[in-house]
N, C-alpha and C. Protein backbone atom coordinates (compact mmCIF):
# COMPACT_ATOMS: atom_id res chain seq x y z
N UNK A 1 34.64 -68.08 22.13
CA UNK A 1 33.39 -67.48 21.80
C UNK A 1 32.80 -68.19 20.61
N UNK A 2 32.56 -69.61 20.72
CA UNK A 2 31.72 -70.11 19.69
C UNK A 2 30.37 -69.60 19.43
N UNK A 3 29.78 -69.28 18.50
CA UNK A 3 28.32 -69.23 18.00
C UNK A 3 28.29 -67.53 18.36
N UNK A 4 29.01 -67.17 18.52
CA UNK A 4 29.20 -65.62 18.54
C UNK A 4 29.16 -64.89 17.27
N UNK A 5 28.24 -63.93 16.75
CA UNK A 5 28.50 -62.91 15.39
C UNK A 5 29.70 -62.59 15.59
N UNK A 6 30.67 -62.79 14.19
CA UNK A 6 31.47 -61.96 13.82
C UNK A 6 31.09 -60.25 13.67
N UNK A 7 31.94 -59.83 14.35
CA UNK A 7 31.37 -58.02 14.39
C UNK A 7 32.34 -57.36 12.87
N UNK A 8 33.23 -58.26 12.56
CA UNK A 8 34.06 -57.44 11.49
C UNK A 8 33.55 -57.03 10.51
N UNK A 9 33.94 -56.28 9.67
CA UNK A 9 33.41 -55.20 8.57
C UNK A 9 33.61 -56.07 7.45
N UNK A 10 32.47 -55.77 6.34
CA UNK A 10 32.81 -56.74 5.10
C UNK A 10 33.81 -56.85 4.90
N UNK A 11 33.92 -58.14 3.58
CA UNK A 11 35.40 -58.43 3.22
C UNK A 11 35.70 -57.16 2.15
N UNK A 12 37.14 -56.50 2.43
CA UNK A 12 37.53 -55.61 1.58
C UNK A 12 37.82 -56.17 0.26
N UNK A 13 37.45 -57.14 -0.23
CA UNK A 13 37.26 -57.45 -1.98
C UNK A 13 35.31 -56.78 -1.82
N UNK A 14 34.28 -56.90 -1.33
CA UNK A 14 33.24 -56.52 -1.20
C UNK A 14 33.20 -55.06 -1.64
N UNK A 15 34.07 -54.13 -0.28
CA UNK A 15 33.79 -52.75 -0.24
C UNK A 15 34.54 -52.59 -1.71
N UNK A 16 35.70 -52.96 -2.20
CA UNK A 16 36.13 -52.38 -3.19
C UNK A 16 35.11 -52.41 -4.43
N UNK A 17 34.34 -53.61 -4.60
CA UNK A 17 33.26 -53.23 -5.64
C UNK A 17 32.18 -52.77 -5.46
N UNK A 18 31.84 -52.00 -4.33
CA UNK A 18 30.78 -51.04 -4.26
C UNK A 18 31.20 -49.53 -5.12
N UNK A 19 32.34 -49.53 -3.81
CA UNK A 19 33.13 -48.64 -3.79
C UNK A 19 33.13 -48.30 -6.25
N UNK A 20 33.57 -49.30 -6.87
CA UNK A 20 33.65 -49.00 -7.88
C UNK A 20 33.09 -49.26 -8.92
N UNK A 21 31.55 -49.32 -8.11
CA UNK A 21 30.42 -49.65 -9.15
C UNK A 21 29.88 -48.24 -8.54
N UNK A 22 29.85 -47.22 -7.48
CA UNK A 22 29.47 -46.62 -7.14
C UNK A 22 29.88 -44.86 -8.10
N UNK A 23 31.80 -45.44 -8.43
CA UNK A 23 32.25 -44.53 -8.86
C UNK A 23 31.73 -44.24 -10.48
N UNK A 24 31.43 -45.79 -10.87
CA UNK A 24 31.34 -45.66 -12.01
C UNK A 24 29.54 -45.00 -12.57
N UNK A 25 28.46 -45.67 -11.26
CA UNK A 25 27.48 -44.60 -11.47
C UNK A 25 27.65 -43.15 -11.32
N UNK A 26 28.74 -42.63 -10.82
CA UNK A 26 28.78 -41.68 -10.52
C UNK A 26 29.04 -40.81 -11.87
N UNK A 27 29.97 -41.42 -12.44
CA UNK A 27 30.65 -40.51 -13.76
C UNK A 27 29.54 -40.76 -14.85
N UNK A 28 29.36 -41.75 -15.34
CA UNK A 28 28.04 -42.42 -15.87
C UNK A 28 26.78 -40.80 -15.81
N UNK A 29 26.42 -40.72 -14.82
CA UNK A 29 25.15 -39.66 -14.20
C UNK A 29 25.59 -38.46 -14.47
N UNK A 30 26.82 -37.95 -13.95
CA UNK A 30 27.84 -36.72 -14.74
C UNK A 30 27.93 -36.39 -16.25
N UNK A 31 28.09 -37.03 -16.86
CA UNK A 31 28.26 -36.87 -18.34
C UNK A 31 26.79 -37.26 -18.66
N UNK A 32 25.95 -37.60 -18.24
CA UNK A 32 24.40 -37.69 -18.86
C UNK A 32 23.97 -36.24 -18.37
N UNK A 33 23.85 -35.97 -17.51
CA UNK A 33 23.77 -34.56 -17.13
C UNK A 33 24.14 -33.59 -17.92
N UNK A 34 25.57 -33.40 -18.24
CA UNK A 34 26.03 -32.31 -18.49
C UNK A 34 25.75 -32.52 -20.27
N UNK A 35 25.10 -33.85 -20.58
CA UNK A 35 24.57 -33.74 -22.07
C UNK A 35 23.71 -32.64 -23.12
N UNK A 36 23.85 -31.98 -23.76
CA UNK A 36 23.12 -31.36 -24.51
C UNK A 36 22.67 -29.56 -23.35
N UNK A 37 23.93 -29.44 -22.59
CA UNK A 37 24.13 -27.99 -21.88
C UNK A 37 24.83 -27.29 -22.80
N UNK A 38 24.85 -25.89 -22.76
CA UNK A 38 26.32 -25.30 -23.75
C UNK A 38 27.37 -25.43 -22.52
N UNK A 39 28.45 -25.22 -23.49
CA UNK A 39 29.88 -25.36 -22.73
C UNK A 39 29.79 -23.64 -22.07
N UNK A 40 28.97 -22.43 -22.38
CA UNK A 40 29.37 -21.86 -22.04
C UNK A 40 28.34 -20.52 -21.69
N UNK A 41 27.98 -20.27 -20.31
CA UNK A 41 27.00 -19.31 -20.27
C UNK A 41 26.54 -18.29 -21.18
N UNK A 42 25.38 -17.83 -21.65
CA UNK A 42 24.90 -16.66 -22.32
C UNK A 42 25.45 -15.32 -21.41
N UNK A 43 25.66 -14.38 -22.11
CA UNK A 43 26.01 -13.40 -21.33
C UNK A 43 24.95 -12.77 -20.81
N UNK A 44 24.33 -12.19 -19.97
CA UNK A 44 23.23 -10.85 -19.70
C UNK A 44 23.36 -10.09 -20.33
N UNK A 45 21.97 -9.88 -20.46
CA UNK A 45 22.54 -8.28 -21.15
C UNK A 45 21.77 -7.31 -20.18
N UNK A 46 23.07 -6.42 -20.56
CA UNK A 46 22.71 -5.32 -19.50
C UNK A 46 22.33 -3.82 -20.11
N UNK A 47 21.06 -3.82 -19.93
CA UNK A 47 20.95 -2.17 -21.30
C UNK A 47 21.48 -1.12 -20.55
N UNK A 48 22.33 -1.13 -19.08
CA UNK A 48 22.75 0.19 -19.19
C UNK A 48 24.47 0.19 -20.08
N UNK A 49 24.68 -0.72 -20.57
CA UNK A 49 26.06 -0.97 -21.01
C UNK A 49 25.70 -0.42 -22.28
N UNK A 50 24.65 -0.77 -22.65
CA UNK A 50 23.82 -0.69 -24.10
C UNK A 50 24.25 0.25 -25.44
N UNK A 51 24.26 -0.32 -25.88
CA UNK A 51 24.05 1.77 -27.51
C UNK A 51 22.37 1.77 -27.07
N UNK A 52 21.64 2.38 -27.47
CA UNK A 52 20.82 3.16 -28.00
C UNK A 52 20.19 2.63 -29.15
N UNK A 53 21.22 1.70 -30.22
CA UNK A 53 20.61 0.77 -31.13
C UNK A 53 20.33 -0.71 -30.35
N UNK A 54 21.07 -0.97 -29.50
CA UNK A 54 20.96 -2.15 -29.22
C UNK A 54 19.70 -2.36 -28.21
N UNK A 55 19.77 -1.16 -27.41
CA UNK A 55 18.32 -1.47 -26.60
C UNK A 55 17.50 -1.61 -27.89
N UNK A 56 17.32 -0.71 -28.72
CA UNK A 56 15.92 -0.69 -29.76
C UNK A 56 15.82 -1.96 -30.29
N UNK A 57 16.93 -3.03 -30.39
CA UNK A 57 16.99 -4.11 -31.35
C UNK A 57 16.12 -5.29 -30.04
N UNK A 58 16.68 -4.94 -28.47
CA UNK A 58 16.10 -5.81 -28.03
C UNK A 58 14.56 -5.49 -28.04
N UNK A 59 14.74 -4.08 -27.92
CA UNK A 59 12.86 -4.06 -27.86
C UNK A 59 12.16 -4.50 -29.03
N UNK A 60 12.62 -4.50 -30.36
CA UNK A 60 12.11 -4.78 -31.68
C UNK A 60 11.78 -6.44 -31.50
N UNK A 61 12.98 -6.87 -30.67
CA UNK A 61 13.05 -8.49 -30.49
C UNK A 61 11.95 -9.06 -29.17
N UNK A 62 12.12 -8.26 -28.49
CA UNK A 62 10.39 -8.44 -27.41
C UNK A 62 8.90 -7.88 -28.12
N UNK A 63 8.67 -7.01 -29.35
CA UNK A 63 8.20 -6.72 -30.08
C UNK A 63 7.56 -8.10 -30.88
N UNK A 64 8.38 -8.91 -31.41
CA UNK A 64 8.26 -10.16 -32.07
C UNK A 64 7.71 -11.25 -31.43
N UNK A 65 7.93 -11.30 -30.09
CA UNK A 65 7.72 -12.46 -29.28
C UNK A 65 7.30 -12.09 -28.34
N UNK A 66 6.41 -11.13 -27.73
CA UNK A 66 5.87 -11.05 -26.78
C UNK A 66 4.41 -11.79 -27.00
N UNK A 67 3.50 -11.53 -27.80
CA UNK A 67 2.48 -11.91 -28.47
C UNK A 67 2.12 -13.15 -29.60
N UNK A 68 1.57 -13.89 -29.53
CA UNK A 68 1.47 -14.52 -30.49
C UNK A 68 0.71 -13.86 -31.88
N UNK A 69 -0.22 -13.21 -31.35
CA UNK A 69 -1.13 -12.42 -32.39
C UNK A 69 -0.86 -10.94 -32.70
N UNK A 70 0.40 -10.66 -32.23
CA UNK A 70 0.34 -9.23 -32.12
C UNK A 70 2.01 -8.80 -32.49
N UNK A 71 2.23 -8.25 -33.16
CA UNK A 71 3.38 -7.56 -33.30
C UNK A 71 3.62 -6.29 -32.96
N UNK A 72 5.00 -5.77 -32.58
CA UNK A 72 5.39 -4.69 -31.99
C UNK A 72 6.77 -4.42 -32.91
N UNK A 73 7.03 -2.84 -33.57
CA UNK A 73 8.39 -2.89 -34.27
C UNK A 73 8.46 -1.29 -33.47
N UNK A 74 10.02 -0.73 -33.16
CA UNK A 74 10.58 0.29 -32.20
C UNK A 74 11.52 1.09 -33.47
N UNK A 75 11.37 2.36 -33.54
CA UNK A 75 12.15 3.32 -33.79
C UNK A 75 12.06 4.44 -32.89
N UNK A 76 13.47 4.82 -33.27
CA UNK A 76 13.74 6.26 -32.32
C UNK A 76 14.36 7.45 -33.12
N UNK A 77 13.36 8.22 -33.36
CA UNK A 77 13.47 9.40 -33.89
C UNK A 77 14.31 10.50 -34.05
N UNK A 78 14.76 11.72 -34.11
CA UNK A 78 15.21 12.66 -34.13
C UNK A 78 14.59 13.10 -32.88
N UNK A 79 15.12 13.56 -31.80
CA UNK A 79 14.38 14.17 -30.36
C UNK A 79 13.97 13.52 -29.28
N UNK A 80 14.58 12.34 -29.73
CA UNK A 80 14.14 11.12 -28.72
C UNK A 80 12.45 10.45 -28.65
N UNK A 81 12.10 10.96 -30.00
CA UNK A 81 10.84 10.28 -30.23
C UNK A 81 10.84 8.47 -30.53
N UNK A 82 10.00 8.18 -29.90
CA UNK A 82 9.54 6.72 -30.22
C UNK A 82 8.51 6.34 -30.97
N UNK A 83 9.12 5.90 -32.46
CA UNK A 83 8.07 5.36 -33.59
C UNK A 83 7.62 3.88 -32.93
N UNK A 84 6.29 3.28 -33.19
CA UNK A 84 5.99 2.77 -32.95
C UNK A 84 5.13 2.02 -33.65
N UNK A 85 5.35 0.96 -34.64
CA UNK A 85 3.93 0.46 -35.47
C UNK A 85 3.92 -1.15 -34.81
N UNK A 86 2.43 -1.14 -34.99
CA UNK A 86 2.06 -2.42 -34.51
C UNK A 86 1.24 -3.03 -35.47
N UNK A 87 0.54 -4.73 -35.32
CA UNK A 87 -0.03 -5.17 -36.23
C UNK A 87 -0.98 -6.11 -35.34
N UNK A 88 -1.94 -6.48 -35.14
CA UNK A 88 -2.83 -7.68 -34.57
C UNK A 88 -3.49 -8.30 -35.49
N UNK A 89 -4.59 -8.84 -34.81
CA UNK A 89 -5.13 -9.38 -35.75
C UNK A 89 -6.29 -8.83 -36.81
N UNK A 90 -6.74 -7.64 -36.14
CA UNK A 90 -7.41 -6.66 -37.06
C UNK A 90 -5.94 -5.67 -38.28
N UNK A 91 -5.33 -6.39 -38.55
CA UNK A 91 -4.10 -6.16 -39.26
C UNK A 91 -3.28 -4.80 -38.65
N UNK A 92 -2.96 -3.96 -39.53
CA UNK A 92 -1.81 -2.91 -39.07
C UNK A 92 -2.37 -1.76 -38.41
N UNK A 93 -2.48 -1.18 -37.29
CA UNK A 93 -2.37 0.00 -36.52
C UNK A 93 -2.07 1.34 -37.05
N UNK A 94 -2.60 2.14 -37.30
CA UNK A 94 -1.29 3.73 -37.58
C UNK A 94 -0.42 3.45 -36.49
N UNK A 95 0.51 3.91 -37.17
CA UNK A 95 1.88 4.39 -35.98
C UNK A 95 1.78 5.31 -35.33
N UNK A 96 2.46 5.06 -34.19
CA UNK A 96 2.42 6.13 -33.09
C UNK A 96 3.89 6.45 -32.76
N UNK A 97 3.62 7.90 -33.14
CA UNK A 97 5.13 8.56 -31.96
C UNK A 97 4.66 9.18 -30.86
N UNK A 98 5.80 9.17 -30.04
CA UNK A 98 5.36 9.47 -28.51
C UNK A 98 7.01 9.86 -28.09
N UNK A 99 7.05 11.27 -27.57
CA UNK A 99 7.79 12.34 -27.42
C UNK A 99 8.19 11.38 -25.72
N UNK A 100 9.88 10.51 -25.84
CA UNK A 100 10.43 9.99 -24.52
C UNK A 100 10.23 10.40 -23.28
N UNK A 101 11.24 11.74 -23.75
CA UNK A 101 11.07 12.59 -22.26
C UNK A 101 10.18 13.51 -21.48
N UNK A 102 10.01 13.01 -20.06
CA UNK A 102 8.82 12.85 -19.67
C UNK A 102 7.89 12.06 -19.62
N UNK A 103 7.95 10.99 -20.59
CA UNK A 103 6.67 10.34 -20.54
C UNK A 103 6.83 9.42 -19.47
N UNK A 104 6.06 8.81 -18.88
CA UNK A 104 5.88 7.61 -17.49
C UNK A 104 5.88 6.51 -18.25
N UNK A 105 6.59 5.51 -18.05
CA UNK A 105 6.52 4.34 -18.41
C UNK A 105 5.74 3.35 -17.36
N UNK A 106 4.58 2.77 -17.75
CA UNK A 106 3.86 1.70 -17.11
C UNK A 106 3.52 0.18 -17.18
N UNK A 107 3.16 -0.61 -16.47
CA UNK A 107 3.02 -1.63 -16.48
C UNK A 107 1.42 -1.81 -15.73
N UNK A 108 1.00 -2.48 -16.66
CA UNK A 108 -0.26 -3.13 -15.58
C UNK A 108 -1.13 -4.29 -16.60
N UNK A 109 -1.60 -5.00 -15.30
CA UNK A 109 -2.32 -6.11 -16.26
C UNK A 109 -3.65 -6.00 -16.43
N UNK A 110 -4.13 -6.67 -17.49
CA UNK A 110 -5.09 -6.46 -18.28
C UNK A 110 -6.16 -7.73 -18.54
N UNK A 111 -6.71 -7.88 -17.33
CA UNK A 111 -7.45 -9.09 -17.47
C UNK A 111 -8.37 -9.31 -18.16
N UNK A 112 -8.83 -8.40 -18.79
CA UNK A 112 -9.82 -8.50 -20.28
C UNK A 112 -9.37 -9.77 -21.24
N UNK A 113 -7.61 -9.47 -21.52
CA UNK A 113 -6.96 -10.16 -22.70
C UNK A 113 -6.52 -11.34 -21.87
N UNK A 114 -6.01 -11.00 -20.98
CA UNK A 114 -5.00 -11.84 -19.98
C UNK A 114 -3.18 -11.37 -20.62
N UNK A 115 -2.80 -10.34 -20.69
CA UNK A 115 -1.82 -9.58 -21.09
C UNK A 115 -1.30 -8.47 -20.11
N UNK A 116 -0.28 -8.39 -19.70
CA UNK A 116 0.79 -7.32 -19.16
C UNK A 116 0.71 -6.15 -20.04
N UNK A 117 0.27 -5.00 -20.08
CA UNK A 117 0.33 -3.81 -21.10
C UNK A 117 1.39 -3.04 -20.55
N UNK A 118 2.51 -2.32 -21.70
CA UNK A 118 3.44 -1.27 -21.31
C UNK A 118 2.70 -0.37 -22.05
N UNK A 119 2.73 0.80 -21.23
CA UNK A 119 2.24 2.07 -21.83
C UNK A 119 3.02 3.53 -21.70
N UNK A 120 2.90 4.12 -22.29
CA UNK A 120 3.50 5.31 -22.25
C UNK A 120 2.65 6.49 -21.82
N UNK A 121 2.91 7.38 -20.72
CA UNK A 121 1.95 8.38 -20.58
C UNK A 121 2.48 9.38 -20.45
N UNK A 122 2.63 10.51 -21.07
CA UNK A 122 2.54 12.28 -21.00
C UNK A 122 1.61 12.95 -20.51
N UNK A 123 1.51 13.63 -19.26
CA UNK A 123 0.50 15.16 -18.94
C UNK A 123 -0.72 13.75 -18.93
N UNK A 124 -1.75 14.39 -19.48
CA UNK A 124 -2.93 14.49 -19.63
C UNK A 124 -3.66 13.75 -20.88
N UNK A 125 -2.60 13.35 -21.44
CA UNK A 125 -2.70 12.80 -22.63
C UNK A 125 -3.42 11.39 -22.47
N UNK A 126 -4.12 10.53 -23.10
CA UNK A 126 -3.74 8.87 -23.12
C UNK A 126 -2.71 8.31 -23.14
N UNK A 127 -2.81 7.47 -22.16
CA UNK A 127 -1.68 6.39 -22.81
C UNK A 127 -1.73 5.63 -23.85
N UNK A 128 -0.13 5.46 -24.36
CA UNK A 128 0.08 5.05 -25.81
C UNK A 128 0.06 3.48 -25.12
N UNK A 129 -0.30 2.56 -26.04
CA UNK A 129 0.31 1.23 -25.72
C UNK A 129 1.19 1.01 -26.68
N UNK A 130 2.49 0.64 -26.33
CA UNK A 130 4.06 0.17 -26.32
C UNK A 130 4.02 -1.15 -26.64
N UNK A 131 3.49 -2.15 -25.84
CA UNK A 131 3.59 -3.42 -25.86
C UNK A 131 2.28 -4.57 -25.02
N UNK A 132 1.95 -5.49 -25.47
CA UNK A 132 1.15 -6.28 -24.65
C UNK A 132 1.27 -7.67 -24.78
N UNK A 133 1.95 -8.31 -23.73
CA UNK A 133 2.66 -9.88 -23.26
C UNK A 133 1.99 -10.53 -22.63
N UNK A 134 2.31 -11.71 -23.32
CA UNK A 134 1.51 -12.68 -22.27
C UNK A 134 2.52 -12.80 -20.91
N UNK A 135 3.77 -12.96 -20.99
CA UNK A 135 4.42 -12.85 -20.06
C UNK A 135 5.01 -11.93 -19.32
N UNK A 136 4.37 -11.70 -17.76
CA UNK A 136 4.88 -10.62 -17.40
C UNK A 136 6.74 -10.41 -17.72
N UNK A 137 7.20 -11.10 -17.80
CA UNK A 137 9.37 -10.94 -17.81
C UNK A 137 9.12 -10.11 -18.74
N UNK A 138 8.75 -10.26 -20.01
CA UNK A 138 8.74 -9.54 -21.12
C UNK A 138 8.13 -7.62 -20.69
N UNK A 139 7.12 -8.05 -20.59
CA UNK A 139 6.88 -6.67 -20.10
C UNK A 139 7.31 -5.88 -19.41
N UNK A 140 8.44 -6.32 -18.10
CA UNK A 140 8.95 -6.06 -17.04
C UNK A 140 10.44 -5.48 -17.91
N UNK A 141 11.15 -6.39 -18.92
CA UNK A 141 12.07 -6.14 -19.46
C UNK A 141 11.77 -4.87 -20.76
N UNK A 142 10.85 -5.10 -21.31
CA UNK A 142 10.36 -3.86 -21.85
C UNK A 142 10.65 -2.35 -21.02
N UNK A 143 9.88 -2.25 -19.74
CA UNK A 143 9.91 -1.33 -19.22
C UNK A 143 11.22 -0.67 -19.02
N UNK A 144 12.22 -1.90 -18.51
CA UNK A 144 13.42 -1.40 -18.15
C UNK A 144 14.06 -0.96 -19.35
N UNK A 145 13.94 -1.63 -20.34
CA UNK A 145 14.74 -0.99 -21.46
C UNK A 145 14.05 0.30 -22.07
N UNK A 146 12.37 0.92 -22.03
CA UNK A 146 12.18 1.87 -22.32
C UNK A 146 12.81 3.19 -21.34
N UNK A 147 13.17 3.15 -20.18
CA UNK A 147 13.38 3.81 -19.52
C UNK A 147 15.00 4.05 -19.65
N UNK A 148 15.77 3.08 -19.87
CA UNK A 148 17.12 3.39 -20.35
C UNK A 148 17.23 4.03 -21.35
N UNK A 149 16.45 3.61 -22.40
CA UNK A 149 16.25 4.20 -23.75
C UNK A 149 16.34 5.91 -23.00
N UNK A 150 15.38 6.02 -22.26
CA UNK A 150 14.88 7.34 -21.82
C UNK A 150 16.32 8.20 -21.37
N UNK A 151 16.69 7.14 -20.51
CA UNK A 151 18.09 8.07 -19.86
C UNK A 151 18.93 8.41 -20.83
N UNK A 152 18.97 7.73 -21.39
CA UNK A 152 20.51 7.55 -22.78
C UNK A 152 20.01 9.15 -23.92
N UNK A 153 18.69 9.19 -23.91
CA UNK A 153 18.24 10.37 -24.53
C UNK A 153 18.58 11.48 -23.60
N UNK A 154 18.35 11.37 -22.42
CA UNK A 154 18.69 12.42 -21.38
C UNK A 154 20.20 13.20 -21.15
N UNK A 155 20.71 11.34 -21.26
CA UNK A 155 22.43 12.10 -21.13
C UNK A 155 22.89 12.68 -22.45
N UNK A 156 22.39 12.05 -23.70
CA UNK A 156 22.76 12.73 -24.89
C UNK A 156 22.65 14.54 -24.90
């Protein structure tokens, strides 16, 4: 079979340096990757595991950073009341307490500002505003933690 293609497979000195230029991009890309990750997941947090201080600390901490112009600070009263002072840019707010149980906790957006508002509502009353985010997560996580807040007063 003169002038016939050889059908055989590269020379195995060939495959071996693919083979270990391949391995070595490989590890190379691995350790660039895994550069500047932590070694070790954040935990969740879960507010039904929660104290009662610690939800308030996260809400004090979505309080801080929900807004750029707007601050939010959380206390909880004697009776399961929720102190509430805020600050914008027309400076400090009176504080508001607002009696937990019972009240409806809400969410809705507010395309005036372009903000997620949490609000608090009793009966017949107005709603209090709680919080206002640019990002709905925040607001969403607000809610859930006002409402734990709520239970944790309930089971007390």
């Amino acid at each position: 079979m003169t002038g016939a293609h050889s059908t055989a497979p590269w020379p195995l000195a060939l495959w071996g340096r693919w083979r270990l230029a391949f391995a070595v991009t490989a590890i190379a890309l691995g350790a660039a990757c895994m550069d500047g990750y932590p070694k070790q997941d954040a935990p969740l947090s879960d507010p039904f595991s929660m104290t009662q201080a610690q939800r308030l600390a996260h809400m004090n901490t979505l309080g801080a950073e929900a807004h750029p112009e707007r601050r939010w600070s959380y206390g909880l009263l004697p009776g399961c009341v929720l102190r509430i002072d805020a600050d914008g840019p027309d400076g400090p707010r009176p504080p508001l307490e607002i009696p937990l149980l019972g009240a409806a906790v809400q969410v809705a957006a507010d395309k005036a500002d372009g903000t997620f508002d949490v609000d608090l509502a009793r009966g017949q009353a107005p709603a209090a505003s709680v919080l206002e985010a640019l990002d709905w997560g925040h607001a969403g996580w607000m809610q859930l933690l006002l409402r734990v807040v709520q239970k944790g007063c309930a089971d007390a």
